[in-house]
Protein backbone atom coordinates (compact mmCIF):
# COMPACT_ATOMS: atom_id res chain seq x y z
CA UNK A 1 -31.57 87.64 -85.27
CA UNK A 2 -35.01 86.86 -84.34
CA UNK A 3 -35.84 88.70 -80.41
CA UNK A 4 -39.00 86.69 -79.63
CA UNK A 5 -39.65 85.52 -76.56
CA UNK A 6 -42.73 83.87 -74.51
CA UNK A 7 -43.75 85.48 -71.09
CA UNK A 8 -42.38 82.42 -68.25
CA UNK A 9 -45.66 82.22 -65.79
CA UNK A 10 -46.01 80.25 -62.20
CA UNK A 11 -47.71 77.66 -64.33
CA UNK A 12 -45.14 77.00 -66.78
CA UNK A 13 -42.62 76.96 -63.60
CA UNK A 14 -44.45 74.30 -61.96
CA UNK A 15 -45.27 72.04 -65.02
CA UNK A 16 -41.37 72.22 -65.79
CA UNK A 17 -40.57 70.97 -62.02
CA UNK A 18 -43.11 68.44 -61.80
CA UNK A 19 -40.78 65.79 -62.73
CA UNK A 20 -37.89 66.67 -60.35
CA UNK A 21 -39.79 66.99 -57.46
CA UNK A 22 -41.61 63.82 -58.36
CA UNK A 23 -37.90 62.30 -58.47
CA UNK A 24 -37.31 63.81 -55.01
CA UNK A 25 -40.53 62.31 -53.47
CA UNK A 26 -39.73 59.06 -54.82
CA UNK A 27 -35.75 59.10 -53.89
CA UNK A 28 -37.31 60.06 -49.89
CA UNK A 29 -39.40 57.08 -50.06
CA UNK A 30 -36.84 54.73 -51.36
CA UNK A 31 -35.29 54.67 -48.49
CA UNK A 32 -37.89 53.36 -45.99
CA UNK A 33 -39.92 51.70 -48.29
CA UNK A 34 -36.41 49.42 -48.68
CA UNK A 35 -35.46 48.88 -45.18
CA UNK A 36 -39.24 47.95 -44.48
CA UNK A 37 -39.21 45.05 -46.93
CA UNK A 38 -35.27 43.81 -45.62
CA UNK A 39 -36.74 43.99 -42.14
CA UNK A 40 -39.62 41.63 -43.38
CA UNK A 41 -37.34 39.24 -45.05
CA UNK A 42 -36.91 35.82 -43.12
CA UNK A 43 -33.29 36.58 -42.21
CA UNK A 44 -32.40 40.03 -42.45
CA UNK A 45 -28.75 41.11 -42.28
């Protein structure tokens, strides 16, 4: 068996999470962002 390995850096940490906390920012906003537009609507329930 092969025993190779890359060094894991801050950089590599963060590029990995990027995604997932872009998910997280965008599930937080979903939220407000949606009640905002019911509220607008003509006859909101």
């Amino acid at each position: 068996m092969l025993n190779t390995y890359k060094e894991l850096s801050y950089k590599k940490i963060f590029l990995f999470w990027i995604p997932l906390a872009s998910t997280w920012l965008m599930m937080a906003a979903e939220g407000p962002f949606l009640a905002a537009i019911i509220a607008r609507l003509a006859d909101p329930k």
